[in-house]
Protein backbone atom coordinates (compact mmCIF):
# COMPACT_ATOMS: atom_id res chain seq x y z
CA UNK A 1 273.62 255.14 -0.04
CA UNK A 2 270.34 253.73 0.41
CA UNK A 3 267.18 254.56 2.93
CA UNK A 4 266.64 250.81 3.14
CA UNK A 5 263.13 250.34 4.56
CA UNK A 6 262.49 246.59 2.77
CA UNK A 7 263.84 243.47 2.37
CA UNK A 8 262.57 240.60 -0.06
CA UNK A 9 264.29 236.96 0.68
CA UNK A 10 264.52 234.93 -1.81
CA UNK A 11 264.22 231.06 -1.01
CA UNK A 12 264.56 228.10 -3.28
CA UNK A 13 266.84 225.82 -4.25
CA UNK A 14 269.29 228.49 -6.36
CA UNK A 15 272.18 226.84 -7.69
CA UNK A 16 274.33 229.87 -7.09
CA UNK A 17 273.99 229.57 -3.15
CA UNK A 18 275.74 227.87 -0.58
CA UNK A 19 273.73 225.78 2.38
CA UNK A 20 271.86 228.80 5.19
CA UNK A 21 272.48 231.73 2.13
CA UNK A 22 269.82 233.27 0.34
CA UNK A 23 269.57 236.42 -2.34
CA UNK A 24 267.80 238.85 -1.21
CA UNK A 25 267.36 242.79 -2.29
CA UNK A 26 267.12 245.94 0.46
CA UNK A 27 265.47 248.48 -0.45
CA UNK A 28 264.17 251.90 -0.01
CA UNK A 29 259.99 253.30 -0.93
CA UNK A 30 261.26 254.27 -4.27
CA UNK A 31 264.49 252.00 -5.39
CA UNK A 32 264.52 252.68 -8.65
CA UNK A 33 264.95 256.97 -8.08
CA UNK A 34 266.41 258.33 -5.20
CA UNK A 35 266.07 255.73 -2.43
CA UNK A 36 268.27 253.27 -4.46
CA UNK A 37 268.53 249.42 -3.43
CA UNK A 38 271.21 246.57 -3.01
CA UNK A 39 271.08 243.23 -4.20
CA UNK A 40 273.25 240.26 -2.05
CA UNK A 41 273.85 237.01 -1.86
CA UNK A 42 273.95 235.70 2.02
CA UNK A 43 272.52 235.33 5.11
CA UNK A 44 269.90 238.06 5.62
CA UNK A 45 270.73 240.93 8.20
CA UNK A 46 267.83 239.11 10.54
CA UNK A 47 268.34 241.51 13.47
CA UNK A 48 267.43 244.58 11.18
CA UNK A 49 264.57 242.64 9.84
CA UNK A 50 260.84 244.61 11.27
CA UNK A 51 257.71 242.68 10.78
CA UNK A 52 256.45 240.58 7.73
CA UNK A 53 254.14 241.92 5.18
CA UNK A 54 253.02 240.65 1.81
CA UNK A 55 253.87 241.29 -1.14
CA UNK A 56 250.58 242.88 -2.20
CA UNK A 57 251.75 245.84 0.72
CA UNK A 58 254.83 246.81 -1.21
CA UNK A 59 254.70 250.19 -2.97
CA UNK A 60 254.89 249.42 -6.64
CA UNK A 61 258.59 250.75 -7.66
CA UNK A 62 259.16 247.88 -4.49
CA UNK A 63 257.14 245.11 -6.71
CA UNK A 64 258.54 245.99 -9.80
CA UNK A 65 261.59 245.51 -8.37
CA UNK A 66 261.05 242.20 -6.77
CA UNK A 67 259.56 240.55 -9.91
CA UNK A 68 262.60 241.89 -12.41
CA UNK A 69 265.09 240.38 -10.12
CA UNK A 70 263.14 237.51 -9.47
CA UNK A 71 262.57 236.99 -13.51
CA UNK A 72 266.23 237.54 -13.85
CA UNK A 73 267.72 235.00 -11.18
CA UNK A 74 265.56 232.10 -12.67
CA UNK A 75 266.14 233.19 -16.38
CA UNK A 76 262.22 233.81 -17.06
């Protein structure tokens, strides 16, 4: 189970989405220990969604994250 505290949306025109879906990964301060993550494919949960921040605020684990998956849906 995961302490999910972020969520990065991915947007773009991924060929493995339908119309109003996008990937996105929740995660927790440290998803690659204990706090885990999840990636999906879908329409975000918007009404757990908090405020905006950028992704400069993430705590590193959170960035590293975000850029391997990112890498790794576009085949980089």
């Amino acid at each position: 189970m995961t302490a999910e505290r972020y969520t990065a949306v991915f947007t773009g025109l991924l060929s493995l989405k339908k119309p109003g879906e996008y990937l996105y990964v929740r995660m927790g301060e440290d998803p690659l220990g204990a706090g885990g993550y999840t990636v999906s494919r879908g329409r975000p949960p918007y009404g757990k969604l908090g405020c905006e921040i950028s992704f400069e605020d993430l705590p590193e684990r959170c960035k590293q994250l975000v850029l391997d998956t990112y890498q790794e849906v576009w085949n980089l």
